[in-house]
Protein backbone atom coordinates (compact mmCIF):
# COMPACT_ATOMS: atom_id res chain seq x y z
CA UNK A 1 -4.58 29.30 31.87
CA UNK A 2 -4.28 29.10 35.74
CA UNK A 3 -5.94 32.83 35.77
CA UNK A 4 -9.26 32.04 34.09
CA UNK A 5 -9.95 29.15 35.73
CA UNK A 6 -13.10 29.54 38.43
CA UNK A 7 -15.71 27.30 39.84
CA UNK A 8 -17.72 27.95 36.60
CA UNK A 9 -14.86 26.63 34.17
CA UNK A 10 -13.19 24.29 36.32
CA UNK A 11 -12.72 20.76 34.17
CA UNK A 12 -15.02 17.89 34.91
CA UNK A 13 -13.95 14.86 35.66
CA UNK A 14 -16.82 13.01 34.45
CA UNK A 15 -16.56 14.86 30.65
CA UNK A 16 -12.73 13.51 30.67
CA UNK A 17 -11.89 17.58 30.45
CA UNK A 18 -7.79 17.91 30.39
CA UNK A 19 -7.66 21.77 29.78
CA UNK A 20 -4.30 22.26 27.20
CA UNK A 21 -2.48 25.25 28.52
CA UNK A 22 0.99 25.23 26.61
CA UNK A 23 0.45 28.08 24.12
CA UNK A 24 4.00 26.66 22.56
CA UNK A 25 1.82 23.33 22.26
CA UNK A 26 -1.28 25.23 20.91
CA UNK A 27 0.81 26.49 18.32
CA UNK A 28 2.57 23.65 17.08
CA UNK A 29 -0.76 22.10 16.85
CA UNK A 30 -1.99 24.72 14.54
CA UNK A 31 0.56 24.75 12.47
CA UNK A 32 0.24 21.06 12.16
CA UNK A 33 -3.49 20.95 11.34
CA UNK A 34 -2.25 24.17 8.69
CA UNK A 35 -5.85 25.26 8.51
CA UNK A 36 -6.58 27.91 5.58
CA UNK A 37 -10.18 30.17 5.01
CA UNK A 38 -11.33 27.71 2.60
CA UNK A 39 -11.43 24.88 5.28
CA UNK A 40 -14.80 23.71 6.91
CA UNK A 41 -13.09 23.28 10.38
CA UNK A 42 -14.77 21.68 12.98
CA UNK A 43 -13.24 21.82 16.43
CA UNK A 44 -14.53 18.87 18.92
CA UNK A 45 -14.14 20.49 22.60
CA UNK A 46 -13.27 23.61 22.82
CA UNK A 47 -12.68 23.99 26.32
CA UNK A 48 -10.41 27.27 27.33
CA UNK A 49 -10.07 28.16 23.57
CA UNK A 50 -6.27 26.94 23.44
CA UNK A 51 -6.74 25.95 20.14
CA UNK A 52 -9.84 27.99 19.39
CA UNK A 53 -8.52 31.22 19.72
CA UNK A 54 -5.21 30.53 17.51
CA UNK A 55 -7.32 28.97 15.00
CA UNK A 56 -9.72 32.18 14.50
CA UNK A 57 -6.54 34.06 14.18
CA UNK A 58 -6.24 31.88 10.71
CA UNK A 59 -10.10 31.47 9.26
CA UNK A 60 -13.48 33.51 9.25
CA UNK A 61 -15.03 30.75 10.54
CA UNK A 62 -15.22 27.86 12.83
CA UNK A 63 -18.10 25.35 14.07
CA UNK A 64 -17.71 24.08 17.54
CA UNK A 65 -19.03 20.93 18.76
CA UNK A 66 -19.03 21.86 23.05
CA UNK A 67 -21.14 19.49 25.29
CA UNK A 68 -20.91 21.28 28.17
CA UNK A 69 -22.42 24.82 28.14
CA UNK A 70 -20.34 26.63 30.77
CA UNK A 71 -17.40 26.29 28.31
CA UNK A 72 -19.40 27.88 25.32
CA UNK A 73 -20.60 31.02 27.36
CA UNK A 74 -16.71 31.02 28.41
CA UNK A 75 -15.87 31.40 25.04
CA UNK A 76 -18.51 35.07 25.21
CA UNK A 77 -15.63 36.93 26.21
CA UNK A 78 -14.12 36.65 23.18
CA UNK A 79 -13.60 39.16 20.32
CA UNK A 80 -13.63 36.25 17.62
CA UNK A 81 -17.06 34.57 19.19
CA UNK A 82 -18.80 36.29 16.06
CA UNK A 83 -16.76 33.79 13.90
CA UNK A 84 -18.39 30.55 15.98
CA UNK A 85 -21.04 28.12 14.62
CA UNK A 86 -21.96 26.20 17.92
CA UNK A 87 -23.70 22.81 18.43
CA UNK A 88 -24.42 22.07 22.20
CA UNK A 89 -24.38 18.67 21.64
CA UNK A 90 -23.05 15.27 22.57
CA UNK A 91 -20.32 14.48 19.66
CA UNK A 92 -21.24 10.73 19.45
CA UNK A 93 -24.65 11.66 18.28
CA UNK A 94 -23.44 14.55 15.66
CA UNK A 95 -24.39 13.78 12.35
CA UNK A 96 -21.50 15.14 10.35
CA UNK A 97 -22.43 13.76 7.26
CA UNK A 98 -25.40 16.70 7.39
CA UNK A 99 -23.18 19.03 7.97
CA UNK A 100 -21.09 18.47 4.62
CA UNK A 101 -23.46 18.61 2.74
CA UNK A 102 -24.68 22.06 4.10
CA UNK A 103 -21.90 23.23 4.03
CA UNK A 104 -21.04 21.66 0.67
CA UNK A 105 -17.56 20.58 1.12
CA UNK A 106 -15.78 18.03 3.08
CA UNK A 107 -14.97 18.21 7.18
CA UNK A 108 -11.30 19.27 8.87
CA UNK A 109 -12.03 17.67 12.36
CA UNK A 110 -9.62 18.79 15.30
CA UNK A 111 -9.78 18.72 19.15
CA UNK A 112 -8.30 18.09 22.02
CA UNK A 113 -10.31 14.66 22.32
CA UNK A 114 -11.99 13.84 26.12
CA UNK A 115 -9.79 10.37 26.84
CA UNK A 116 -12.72 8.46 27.35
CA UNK A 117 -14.61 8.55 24.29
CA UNK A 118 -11.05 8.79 22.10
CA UNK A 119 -11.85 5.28 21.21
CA UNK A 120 -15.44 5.27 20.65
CA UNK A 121 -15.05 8.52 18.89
CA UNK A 122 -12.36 7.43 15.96
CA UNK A 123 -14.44 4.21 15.52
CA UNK A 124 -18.16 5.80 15.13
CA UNK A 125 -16.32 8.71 12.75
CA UNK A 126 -15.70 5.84 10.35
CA UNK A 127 -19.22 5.96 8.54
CA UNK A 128 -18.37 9.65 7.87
CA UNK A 129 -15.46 9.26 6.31
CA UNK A 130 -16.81 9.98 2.69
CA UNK A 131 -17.37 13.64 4.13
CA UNK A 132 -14.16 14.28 5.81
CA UNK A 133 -10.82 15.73 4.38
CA UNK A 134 -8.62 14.55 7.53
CA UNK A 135 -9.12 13.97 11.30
CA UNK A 136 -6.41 15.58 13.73
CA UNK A 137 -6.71 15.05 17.46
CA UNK A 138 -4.99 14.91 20.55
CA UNK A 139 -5.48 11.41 22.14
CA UNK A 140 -3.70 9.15 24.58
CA UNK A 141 -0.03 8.19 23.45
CA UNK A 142 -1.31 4.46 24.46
CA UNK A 143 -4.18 4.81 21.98
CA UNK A 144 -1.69 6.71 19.28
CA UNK A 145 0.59 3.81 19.31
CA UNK A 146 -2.48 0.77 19.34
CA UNK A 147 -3.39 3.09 16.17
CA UNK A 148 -0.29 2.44 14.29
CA UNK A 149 0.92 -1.01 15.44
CA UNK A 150 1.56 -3.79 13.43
CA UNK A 151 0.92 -7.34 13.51
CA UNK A 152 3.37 -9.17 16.35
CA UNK A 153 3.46 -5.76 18.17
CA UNK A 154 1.87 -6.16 21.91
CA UNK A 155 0.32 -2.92 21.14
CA UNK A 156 -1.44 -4.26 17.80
CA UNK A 157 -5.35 -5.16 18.44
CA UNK A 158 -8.82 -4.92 16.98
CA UNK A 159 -8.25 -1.02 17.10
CA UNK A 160 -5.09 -1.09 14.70
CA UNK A 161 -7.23 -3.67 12.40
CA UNK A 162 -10.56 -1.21 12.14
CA UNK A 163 -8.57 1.75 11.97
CA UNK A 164 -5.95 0.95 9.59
CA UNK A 165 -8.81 -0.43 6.73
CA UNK A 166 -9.94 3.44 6.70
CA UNK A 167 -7.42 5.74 7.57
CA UNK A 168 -3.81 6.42 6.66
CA UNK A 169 -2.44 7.44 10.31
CA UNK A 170 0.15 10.22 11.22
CA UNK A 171 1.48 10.72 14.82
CA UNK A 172 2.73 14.11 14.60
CA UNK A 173 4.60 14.69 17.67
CA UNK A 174 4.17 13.58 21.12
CA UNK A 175 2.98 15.83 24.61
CA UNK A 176 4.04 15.82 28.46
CA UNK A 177 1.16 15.81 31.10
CA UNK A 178 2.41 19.19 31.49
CA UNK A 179 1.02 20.84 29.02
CA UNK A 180 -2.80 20.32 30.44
CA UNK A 181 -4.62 21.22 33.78
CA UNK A 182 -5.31 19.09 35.53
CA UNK A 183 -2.38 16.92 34.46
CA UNK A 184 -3.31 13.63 33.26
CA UNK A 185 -1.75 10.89 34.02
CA UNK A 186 -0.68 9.89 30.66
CA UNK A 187 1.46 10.77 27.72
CA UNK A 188 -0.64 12.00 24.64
CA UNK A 189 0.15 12.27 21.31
CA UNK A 190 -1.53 14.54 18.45
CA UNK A 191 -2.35 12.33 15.34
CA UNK A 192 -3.56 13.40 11.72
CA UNK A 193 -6.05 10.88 10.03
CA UNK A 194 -6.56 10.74 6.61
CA UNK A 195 -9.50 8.71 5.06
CA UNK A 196 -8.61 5.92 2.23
CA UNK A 197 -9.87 5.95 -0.95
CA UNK A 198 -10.41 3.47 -1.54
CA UNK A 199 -10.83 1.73 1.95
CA UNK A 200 -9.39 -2.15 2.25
CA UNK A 201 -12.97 -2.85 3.38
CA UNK A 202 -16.37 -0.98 3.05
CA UNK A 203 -17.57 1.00 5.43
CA UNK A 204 -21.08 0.49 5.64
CA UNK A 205 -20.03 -3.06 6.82
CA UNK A 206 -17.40 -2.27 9.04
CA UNK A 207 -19.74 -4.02 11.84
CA UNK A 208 -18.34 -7.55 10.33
CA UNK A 209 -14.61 -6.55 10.87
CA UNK A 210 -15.48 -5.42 14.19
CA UNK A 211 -17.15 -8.87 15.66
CA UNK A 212 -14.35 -10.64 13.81
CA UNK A 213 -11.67 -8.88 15.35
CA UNK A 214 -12.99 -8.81 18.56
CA UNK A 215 -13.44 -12.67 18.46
CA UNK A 216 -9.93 -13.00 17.46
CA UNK A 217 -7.79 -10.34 19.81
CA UNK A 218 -10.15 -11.72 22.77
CA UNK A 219 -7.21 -14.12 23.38
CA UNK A 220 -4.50 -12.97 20.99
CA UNK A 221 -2.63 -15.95 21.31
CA UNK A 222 -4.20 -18.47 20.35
CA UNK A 223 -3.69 -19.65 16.39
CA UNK A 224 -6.65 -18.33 13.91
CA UNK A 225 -8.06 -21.20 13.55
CA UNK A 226 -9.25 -21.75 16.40
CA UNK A 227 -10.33 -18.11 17.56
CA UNK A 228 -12.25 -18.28 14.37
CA UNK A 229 -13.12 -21.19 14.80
CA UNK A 230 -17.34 -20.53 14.51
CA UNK A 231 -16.94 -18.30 11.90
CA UNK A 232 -14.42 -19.68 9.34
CA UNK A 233 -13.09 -23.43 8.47
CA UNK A 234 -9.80 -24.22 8.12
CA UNK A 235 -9.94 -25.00 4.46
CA UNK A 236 -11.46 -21.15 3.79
CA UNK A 237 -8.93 -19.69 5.24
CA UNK A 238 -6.19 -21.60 3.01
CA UNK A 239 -8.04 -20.68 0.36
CA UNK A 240 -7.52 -17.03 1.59
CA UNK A 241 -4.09 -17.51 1.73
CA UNK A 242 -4.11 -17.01 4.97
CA UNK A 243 -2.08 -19.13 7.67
CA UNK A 244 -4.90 -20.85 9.79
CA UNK A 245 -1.88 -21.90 12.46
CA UNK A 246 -0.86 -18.09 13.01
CA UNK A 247 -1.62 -16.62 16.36
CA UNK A 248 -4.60 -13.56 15.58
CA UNK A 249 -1.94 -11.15 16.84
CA UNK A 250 -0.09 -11.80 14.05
CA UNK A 251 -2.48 -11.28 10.75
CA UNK A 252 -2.30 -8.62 9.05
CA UNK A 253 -5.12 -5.89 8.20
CA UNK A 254 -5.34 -7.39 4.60
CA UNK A 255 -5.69 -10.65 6.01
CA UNK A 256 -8.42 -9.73 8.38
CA UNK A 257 -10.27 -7.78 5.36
CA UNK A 258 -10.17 -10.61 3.47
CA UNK A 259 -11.46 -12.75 5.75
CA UNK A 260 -14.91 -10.07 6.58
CA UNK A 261 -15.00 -9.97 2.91
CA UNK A 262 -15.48 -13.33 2.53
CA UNK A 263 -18.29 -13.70 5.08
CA UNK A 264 -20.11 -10.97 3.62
CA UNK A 265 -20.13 -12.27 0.25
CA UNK A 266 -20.88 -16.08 2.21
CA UNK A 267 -24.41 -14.01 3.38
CA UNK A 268 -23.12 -14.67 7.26
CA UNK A 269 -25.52 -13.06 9.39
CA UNK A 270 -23.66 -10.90 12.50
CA UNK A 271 -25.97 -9.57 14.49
């Protein structure tokens, strides 16, 4: 990748750009995402085509989602541009619900995600769920593991709560800092997520279990009862049959969608 790399399609630092250059990596990717013709894929980032390219090799057809345009007139020199739908566009404001139904199937999203909208990214996908078949991207190892963690885990937090109400989560294997230029200076991991049907809490409310998780993992330690204190009494959550003297770092997704299904049936108002 060292060779193609000029002022013109040198990463920015401000678009989080980590360019993958491992063509062993690029390929076990692929073969993990197993795309097929029939697929709507949808590749988030396409930076130096390390994934692009090997994917064309598979399908007739690919749509791109590239922010910055330097990349996307990169990707002119290739024979397999012809196969490219692009959208010059910022990802967080994509509406891939659209887009399914165009295209009249569900979504297989992949990329090689910018680190600093990883977050942001998995958590605003979650309305779209209904239109996506599975979600595989590389993010931080750090992120991969708050993903799967479970209650008394350090690494288990308002993250593991949202994400594990909507998605069954997969870390497929893990990648050095070598594999990218510039190196970043973090493990990542590459992850398949697969929406639940049906989810442990609807979607189109998932605003509740995010102000009551972020109330509660705001100091971890302290018991439920009294993180929750403003929204919840004691006596609910018994009722719940939930533990009002556990710490918040040690419910359990159920117990948290329990609890934001009870204050949306109560009519509580979150703002």
């Amino acid at each position: 990748m060292y060779k193609i790399l000029s002022n013109q399609y040198f990463p920015k630092k401000h678009l989080g750009q980590h360019f993958l250059r491992d063509e062993n990596i690029s390929n076990r990717i692929v073969n993990f995402i197993h795309p097929n013709k029939k697929d709507i894929l949808v590749e988030i980032g396409s930076g130096l085509a390390a994934l692009t390219k090997p994917i064309c090799n598979l399908v007739d057809y690919l749509i791109i989602i590239e922010i910055d345009r330097n990349l996307l007139s990169f990707l002119r020199r290739y024979d397999f541009y012809s196969k490219l739908s692009i959208f010059n566009q910022n990802v967080m404001h994509f509406n891939f619900k659209n887009l399914s139904i165009q295209k009249k199937n569900v979504l297989r999203i992949f990329g090689n995600i910018p680190y600093n909208i990883s977050t942001q990214l998995i958590l605003y996908l979650i309305q779209f769920r209904k239109y996506i078949f599975d979600i595989n991207f590389m993010i931080q190892k750090e992120v991969a593991d708050r993903l799967i963690a479970n209650p008394g885990n350090k690494q288990y937090g308002r993250l593991s709560v949202i994400a594990q109400s909507y998605y069954n989560i997969d870390i497929g294997f893990d990648i050095s800092p070598d594999a990218f230029y510039p190196k970043p200076k973090v493990n990542s991991s590459f992850i398949k997520m697969v929406p639940k049907f049906p989810t442990l809490y609807p979607w189109n409310k998932v605003h509740i279990l995010e102000k009551i998780t972020r109330l509660a993992f705001q100091k971890r330690r302290k018991i439920l009862n009294n993180s929750l204190k403003y929204l919840i009494d004691k006596t609910n959550l018994i009722k719940l049959n939930i533990n009002p003297e556990l710490r918040s770092e040690n419910i359990s997704v159920k117990e948290y969608c329990k609890i934001a299904n009870f204050l949306s049936e109560s009519g509580y108002y979150f703002e």
